[in-house]
Structures are given as structure tokens and as C-alpha cells.
Protein backbone atom coordinates (compact mmCIF):
# COMPACT_ATOMS: atom_id res chain seq x y z
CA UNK A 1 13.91 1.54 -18.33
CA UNK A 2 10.44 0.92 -16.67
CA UNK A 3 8.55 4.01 -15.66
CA UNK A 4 6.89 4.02 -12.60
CA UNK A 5 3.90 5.74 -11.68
CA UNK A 6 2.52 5.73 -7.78
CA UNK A 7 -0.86 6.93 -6.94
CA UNK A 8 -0.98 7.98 -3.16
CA UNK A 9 -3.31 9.67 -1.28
CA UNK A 10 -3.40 11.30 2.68
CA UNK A 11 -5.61 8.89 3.87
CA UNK A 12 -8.27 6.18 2.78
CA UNK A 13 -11.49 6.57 0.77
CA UNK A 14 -10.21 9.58 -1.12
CA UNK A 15 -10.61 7.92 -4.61
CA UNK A 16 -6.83 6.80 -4.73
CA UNK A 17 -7.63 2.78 -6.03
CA UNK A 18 -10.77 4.14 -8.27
CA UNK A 19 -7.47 6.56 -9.57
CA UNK A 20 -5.10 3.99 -10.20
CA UNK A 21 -7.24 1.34 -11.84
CA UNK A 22 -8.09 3.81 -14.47
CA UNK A 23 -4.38 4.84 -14.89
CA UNK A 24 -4.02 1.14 -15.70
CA UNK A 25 -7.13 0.63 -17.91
CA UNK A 26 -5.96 4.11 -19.67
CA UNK A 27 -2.52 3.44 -20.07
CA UNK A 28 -2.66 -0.71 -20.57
CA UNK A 29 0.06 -0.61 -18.41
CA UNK A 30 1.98 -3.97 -18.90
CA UNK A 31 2.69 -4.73 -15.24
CA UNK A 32 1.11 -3.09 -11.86
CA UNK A 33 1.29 -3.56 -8.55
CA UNK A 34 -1.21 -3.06 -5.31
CA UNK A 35 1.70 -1.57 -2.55
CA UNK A 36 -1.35 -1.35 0.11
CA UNK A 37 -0.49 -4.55 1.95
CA UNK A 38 -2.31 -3.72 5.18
CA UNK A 39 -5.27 -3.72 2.90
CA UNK A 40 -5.10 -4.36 -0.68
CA UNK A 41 -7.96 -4.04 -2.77
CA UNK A 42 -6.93 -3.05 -6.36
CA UNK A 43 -7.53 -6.43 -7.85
CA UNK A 44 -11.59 -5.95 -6.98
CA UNK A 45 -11.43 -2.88 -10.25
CA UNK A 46 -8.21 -4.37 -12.34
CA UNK A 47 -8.63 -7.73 -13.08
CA UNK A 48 -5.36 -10.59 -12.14
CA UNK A 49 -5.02 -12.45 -14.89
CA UNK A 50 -3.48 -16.37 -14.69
CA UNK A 51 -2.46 -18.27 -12.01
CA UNK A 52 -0.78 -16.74 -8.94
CA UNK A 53 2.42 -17.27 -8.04
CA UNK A 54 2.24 -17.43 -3.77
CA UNK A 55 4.97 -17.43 -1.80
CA UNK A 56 5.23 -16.87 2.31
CA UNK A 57 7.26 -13.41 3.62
CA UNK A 58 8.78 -13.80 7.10
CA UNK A 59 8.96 -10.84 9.06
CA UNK A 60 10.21 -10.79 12.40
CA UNK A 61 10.62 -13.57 14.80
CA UNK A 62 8.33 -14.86 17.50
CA UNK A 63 8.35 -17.26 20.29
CA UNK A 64 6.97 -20.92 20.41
CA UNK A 65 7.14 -22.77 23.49
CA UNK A 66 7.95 -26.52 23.38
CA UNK A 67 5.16 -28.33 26.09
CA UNK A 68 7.10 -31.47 26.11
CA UNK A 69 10.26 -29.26 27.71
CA UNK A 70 8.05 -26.58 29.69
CA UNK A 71 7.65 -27.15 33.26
CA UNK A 72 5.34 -24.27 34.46
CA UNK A 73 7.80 -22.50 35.92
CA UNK A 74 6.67 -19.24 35.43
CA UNK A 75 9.41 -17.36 34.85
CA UNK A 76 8.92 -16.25 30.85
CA UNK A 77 5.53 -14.91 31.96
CA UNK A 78 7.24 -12.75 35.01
CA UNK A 79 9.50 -11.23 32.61
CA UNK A 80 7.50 -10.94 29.42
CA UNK A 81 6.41 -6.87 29.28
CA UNK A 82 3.91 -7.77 26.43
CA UNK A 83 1.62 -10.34 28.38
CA UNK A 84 2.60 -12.81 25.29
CA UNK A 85 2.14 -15.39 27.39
CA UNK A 86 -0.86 -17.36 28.54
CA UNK A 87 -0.90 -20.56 31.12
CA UNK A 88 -2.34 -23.46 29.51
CA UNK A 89 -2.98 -27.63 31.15
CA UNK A 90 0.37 -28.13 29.64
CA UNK A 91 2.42 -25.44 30.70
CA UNK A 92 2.74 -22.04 28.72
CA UNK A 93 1.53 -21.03 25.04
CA UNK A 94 2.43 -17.84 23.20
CA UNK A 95 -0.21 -15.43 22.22
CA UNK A 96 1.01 -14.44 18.67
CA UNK A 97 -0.71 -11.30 18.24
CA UNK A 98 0.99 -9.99 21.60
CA UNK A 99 4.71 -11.47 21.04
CA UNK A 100 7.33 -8.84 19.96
CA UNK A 101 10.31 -11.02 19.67
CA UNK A 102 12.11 -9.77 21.90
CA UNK A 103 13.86 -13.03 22.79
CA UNK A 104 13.20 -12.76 27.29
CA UNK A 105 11.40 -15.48 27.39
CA UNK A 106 13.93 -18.06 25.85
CA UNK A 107 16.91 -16.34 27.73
CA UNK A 108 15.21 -17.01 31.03
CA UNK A 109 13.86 -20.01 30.29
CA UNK A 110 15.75 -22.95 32.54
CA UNK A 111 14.64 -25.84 30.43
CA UNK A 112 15.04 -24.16 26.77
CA UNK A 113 11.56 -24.85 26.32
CA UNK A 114 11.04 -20.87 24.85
CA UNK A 115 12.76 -20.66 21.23
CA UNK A 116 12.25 -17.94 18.27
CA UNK A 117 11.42 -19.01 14.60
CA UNK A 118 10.63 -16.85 11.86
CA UNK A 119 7.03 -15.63 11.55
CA UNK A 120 5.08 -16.01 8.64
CA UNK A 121 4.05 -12.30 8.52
CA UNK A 122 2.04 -11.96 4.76
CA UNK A 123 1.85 -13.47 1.71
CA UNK A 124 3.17 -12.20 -1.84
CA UNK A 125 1.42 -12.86 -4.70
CA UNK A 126 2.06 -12.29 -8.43
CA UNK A 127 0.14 -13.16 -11.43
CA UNK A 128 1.47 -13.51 -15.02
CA UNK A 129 -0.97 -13.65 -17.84
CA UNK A 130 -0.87 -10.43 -20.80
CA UNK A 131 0.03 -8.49 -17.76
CA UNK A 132 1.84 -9.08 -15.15
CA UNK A 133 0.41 -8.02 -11.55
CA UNK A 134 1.93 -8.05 -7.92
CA UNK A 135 0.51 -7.89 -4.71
CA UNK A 136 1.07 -8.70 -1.14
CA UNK A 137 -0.98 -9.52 1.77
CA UNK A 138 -0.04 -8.88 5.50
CA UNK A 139 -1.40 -10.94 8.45
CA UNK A 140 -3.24 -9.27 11.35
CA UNK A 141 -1.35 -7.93 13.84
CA UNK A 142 2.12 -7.93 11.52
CA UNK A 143 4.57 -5.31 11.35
CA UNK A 144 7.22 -4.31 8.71
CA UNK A 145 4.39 -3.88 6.29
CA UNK A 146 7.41 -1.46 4.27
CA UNK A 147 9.79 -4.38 3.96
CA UNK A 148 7.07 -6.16 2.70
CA UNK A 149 5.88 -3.55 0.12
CA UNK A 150 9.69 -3.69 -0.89
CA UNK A 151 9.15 -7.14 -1.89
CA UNK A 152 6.14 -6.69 -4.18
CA UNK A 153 7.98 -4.30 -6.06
CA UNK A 154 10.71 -6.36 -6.47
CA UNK A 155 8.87 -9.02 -7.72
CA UNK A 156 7.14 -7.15 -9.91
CA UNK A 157 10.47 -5.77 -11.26
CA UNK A 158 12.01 -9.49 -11.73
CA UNK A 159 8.60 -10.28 -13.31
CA UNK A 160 8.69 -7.80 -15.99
CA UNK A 161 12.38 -5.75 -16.20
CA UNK A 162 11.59 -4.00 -19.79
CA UNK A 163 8.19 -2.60 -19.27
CA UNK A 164 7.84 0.49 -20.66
CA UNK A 165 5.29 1.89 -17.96
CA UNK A 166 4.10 0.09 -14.23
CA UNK A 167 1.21 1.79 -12.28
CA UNK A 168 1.48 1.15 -8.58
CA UNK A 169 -1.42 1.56 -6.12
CA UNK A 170 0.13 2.79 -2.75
CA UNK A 171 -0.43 3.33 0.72
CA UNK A 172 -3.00 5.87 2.23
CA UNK A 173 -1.04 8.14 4.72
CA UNK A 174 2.77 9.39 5.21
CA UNK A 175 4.43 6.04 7.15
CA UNK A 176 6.65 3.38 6.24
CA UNK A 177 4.81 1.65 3.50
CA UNK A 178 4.17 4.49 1.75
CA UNK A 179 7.93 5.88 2.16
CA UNK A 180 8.95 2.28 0.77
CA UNK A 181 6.04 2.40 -2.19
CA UNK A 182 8.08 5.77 -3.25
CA UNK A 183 11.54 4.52 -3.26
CA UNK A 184 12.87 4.55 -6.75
CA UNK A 185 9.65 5.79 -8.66
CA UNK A 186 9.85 8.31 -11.14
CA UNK A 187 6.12 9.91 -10.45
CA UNK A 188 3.79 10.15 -7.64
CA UNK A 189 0.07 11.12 -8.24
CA UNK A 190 -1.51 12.79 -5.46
CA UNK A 191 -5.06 12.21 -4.89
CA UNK A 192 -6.28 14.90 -2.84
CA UNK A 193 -10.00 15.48 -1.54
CA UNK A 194 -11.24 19.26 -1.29
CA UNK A 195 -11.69 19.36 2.65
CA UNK A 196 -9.34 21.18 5.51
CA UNK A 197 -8.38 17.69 6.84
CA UNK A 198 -7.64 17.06 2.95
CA UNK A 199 -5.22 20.15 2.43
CA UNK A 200 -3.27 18.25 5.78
CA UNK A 201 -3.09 15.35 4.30
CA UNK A 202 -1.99 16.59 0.96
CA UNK A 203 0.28 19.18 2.57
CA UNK A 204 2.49 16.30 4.10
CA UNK A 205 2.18 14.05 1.35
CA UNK A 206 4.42 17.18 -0.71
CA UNK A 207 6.61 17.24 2.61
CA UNK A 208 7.52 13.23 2.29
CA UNK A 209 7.54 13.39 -1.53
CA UNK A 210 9.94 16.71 -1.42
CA UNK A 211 12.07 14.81 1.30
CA UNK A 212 12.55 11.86 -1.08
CA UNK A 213 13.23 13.93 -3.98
CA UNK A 214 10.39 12.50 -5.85
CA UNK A 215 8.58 14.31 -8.73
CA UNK A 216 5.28 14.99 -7.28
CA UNK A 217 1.32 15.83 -9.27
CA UNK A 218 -1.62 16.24 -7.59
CA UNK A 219 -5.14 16.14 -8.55
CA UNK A 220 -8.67 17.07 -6.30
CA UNK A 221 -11.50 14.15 -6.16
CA UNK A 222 -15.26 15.12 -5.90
CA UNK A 223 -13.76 18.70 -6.22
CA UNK A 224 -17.31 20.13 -6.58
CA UNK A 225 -18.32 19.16 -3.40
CA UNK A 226 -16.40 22.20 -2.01
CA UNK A 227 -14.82 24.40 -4.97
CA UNK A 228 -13.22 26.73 -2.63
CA UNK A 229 -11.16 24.09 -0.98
CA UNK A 230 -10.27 22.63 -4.12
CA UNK A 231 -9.31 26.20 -5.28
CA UNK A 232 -7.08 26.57 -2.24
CA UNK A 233 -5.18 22.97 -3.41
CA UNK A 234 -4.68 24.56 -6.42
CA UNK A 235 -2.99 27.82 -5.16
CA UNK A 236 -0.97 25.52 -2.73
CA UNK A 237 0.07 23.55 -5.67
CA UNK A 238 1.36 26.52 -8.02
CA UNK A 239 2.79 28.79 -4.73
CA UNK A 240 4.90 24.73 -4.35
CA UNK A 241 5.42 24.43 -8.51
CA UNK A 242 3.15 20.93 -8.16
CA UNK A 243 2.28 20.72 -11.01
CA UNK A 244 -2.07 20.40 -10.67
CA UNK A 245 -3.25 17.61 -13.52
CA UNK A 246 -7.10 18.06 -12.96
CA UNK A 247 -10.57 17.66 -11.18
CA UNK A 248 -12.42 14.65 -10.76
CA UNK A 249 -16.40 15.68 -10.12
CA UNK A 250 -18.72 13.73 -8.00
CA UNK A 251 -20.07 10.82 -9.83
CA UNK A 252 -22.42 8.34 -8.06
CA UNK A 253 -21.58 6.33 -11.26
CA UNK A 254 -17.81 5.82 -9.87
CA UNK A 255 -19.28 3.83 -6.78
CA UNK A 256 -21.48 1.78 -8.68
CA UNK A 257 -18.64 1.19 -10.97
CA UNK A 258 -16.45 -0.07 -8.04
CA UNK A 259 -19.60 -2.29 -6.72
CA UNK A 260 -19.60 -4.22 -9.91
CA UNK A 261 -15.71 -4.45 -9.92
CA UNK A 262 -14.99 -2.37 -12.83
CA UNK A 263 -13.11 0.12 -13.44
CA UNK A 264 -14.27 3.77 -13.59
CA UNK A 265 -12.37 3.79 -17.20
CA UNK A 266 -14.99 1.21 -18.96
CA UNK A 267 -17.59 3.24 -18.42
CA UNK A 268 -19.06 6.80 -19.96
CA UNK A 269 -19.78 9.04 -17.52
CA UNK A 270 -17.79 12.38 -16.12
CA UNK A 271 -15.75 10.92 -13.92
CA UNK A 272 -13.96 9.19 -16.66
CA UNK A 273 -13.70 12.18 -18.93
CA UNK A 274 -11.98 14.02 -15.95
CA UNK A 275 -9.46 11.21 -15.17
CA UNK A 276 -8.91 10.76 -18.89
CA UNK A 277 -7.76 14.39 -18.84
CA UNK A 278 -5.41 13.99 -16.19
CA UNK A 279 -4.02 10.81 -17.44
CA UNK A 280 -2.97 13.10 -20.47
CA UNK A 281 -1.84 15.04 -18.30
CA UNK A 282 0.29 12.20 -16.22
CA UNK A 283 1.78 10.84 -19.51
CA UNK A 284 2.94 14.33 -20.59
CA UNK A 285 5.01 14.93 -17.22
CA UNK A 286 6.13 10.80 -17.64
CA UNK A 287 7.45 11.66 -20.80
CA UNK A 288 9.61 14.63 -19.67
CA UNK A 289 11.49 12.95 -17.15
């Protein structure tokens, strides 16, 4: 059975990607996945390897208006609620960035010039080399960015069924990608950052993670740039039973790291050590489940 570890944080910038790459470079995890599809970024600090495999995802429908059938009537632009669409020489074109799919516009339209086809809403990607490594793209302006996360992992599953370990780079936040990116995982790392707005964020993190009845770690990035907030994560962690896997200090040597598209693990420098700890730390509570 493949264990999977997510790394999710309250919000973006906290150190979550820096996090998961080295999880990955520590662990040579065989297959891993980048769930933030509104904005992935983990290939920049661990490395695709091979060619990709692309393939379109369709979310929800949109319109398309036929300007051989459309008479300028009017009368889907009356009743669209969205302003979708715009009057062109021809007749009427759909803004695609507006359109919700509702369907209005081809149920009043007298000539069936309006009609809905699937939208191309993202991209899936996944490369197979020594490791195996899925992501996902979505388009601007896309929703259902959670069935879409459901899809990398999939693919990543079909990809490589009898890994022992996957590392999966979620979501910043508490919403439906990151409720999908949980979904039949058997750890989630929480990288928290040792500020008031931070103890929020982590605070319904453990909420979401509790409802889902996911096992749940947490550790503090740049925890010495306040040590009493970081000291308060820890007391919310052991008053919760979290159990806390470390501290990650300040290290200008982690952004330089991620400017050069490496990972924080190839180099030597205290950032690493502390990560390295709590990567101990991760495998020990992996291997007790």
C-alpha cells in the first residue's frame, strides 16, 4: 500500500513547496505530485524527469454561439445575469471568462444558434522517468479546481500503484482543493508560520484535518522570527495531541536555494538540518500508521 504524505499550509508563502521538495529529496520518494493546480510550482525545486504525458480536463460547460445561425436578436443577452455576452458585426460572441453555464442563453435562443460544449478547464500532466511525477494546471478563470486535483492523484496512483511512499504538495488555505488533496492520505504536514494570522490559519487547518479524520503534524517556519508565537503553536499543538515535528529557522540560504531551482535538501545550511529533523520525525509517525 502507497503511503501518502500531504504538506499543507494556511495560506501561501509560508515555506509549504520549499517543505515538500525536501520531503521528496529526503525521502527519494518514488512518485509525487504538485495538488496546487491554481498555481503549481513544485517542479521549479523537484526536478520532472522524461517526457510528459498531457492530456486536456473538461470542467464545466460553456456556451458558443454559432454566427452563421445568430440573428441579433438580442434575447440571450436580455436574459444572461453574467453579462457573458458581447455584440459583435456578426451577431453575438460569448465572453468565456464571464459564462457560467447555466444553459439561458440556448433555451431562449429562437434560432438554436446558443449551444453548450464542454470546456477545456486545465491540463494534467504526468511525467515518468526514475520517478514518476503528476501535476495539473488550471486555466484562468476555471472552477472545480478540487475535481481537478482528484484527477492528478489519480493519475499518479494508476502511474505508480506499489510505491512504498508519495509526497504530495497541496493547496494553501482550507477550500475545495485542499479538502480533495486530503481525501484518502494517510499524513498531513502542517506548515505553520509563527504570526497571529498564522495560529488562524493553522487553527483551521486542525479543524478541516480533524473533520476528515486525517492524522495531522505540524511544524513552525522561520520560527525565530517570533519565538513566542511559535511557542504558542506548540502549546496549541500538545493541548490538541498534534503531534509538533520541529522548527525550521530563518535561512536567507532557503530563498536563494529556491532562485536557483534547487531544493533546500542539496544544500548545507540550517534550514536543512531542521527539516532533516522533522523528516525523521515524519517517517517515524508514517511508520506507525
Amino acid at each position: 500500500m502507497t503511503k501518502k504524505l500531504l504538506i499543507l499550509s494556511g495560506k501561501g508563502g509560508t515555506g509549504k513547496t520549499t517543505t515538500a521538495a525536501a520531503m521528496i529529496a529526503f525521502s527519494q520518494a518514488p512518485v509525487f505530485a504538485d495538488c496546487d493546480v491554481d498555481a503549481p510550482n513544485l517542479h521549479l525545486v523537484a526536478r520532472a524527469e522524461g517526457e510528459a504525458e498531457e492530456r486536456d480536463y473538461y470542467g464545466s460547460e460553456k456556451t458558443k454561439i454559432d454566427p452563421t445561425l445568430c440573428d441579433g436578436c438580442g434575447l440571450c443577452t436580455e436574459r444572461c445575469r453574467f453579462g457573458a455576452l458581447e455584440r459583435t458585426e456578426t451577431g453575438y460572441a460569448v465572453d468565456e471568462y464571464a459564462c457560467e453555464g447555466c444553459g439561458v442563453c440556448v433555451w431562449v435562443c429562437p434560432n438554436k444558434a446558443a449551444a453548450l460544449y464542454p470546456d477545456r478547464a486545465g491540463t494534467l500532466r504526468v511525467y515518468r522517468g526514475t520517478r514518476t511525477f503528476a501535476t495539473a494546471q488550471l486555466r484562468m478563470g476555471r472552477g472545480n479546481s478540487g475535481k481537478l486535483v482528484a484527477e492528478v492523484k489519480s493519475a499518479l496512483q494508476r502511474a505508480a500503484p506499489e510505491a512504498e511512499l508519495a509526497v504530495i504538495d497541496g493547496s494553501p488555505g482550507i477550500g475545495c482543493p485542499v479538502i480533495s488533496s486530503v481525501s484518502g492520505v494517510h499524513l498531513v504536514l502542517i506548515v505553520a508560520e509563527p504570526s497571529l494570522s498564522g495560529r488562524s490559519d493553522l487553527e483551521r487547518l486542525l479543524e478541516t484535518a480533524g473533520t476528515l479524520r486525517v492524522r495531522t503534524a505540524v511544524c513552525v517556519n522561520k520560527w525565530d522570527v517570533s519565538p513566542c508565537r511559535t511557542e504558542e503553536i506548540e502549546t496549541l499543538c500538545r493541548a490538541r495531541g498534534v503531534p509538533f515535528v520541529g522548527k525550521i529557522p530563518f535561512d536567507p540560504l532557503a530563498a536563494q536555494a529556491a532562485n536557483r531551482g534547487v531544493s533546500v535538501a542539496e544544500l548545507d545550511c540550517p534550514a536543512r538540518e531542521a527539516l532533516w529533523e522533522i523528516y525523521q520525525q515524519v517517517r517515524r509517525l508514517l511508520a506507525e500508521i
